[in-house]
Protein backbone atom coordinates (compact mmCIF):
# COMPACT_ATOMS: atom_id res chain seq x y z
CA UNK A 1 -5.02 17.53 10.42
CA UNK A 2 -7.88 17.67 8.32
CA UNK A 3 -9.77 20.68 6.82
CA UNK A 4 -11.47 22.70 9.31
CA UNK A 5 -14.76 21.59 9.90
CA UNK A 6 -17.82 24.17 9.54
CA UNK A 7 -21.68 24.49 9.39
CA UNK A 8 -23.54 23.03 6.28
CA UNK A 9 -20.57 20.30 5.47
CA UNK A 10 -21.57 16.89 5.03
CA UNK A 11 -19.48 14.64 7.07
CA UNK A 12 -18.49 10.77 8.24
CA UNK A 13 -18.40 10.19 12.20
CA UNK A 14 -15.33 7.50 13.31
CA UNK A 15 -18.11 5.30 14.98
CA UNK A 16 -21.26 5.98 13.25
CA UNK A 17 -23.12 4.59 10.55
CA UNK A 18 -23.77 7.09 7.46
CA UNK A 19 -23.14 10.58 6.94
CA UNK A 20 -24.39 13.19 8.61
CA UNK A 21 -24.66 17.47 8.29
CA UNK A 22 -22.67 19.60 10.82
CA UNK A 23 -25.61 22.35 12.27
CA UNK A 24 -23.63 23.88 15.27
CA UNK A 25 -19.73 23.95 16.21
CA UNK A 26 -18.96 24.76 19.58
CA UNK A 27 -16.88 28.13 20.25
CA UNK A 28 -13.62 26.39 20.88
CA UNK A 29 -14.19 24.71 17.37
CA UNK A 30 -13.70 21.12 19.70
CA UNK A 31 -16.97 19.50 19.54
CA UNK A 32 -20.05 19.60 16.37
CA UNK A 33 -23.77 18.71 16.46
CA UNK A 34 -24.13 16.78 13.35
CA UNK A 35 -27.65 14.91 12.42
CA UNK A 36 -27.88 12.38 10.08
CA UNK A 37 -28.27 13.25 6.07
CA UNK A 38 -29.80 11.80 3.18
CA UNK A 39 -27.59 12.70 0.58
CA UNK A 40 -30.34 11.19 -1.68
CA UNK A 41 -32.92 13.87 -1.08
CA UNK A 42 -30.22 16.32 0.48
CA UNK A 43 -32.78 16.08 3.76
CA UNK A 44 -31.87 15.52 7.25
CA UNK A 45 -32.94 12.49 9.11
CA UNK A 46 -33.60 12.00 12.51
CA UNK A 47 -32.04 13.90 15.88
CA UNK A 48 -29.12 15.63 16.26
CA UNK A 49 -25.95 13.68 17.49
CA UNK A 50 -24.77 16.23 20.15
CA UNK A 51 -21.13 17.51 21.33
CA UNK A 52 -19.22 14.93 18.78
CA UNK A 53 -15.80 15.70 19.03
CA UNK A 54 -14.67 17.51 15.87
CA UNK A 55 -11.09 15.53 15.59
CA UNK A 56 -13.70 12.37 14.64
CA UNK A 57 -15.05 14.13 11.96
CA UNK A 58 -14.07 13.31 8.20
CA UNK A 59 -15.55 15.09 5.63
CA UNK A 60 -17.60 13.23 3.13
CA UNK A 61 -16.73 12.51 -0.51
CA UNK A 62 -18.83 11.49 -3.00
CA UNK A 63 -17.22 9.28 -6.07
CA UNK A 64 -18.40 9.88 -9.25
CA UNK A 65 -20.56 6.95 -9.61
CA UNK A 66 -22.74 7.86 -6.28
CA UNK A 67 -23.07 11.62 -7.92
CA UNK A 68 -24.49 10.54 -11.34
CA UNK A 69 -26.81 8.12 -9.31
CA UNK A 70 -27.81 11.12 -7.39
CA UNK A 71 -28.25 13.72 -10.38
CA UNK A 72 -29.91 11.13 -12.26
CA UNK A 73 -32.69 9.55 -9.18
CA UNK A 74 -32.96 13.49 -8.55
CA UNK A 75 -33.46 14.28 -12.34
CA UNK A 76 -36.32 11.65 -12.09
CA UNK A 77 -37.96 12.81 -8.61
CA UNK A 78 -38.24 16.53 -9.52
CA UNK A 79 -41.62 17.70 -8.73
């Protein structure tokens, strides 16, 4: 099975479009709210996605094209 799946990670949904940031896991470590993230801006988007069932969860990996885009656009947008 896959690692176990905790506040703060950034994640895929089986189903969903995008990635998204886990904010709660239930008790019984079963189901996650996750809301939609902007890795971009490292902001959250939008509403939570409630009681998603953890086993549909996949964290997210970023390749190391998509982080020097990232380090370089945030490089740039630093206030």
């Amino acid at each position: 099975m896959s690692a176990e799946i905790r506040v703060g990670q950034i994640v895929v949904p089986d189903g969903l479009v995008g990635v998204y940031r886990v904010v709660k896991v239930s008790t019984d470590g079963q189901t996650a709210d996750i809301e939609k993230f902007d890795v971009s801006t490292q902001k959250s988007v939008g509403d939570p996605v409630r009681s998603v069932a953890v086993n549909k969860l996949t964290l997210y990996k970023e390749d190391s094209s998509q982080a020097a885009a990232r380090i370089l656009r945030e490089a740039i947008t630093e206030d």
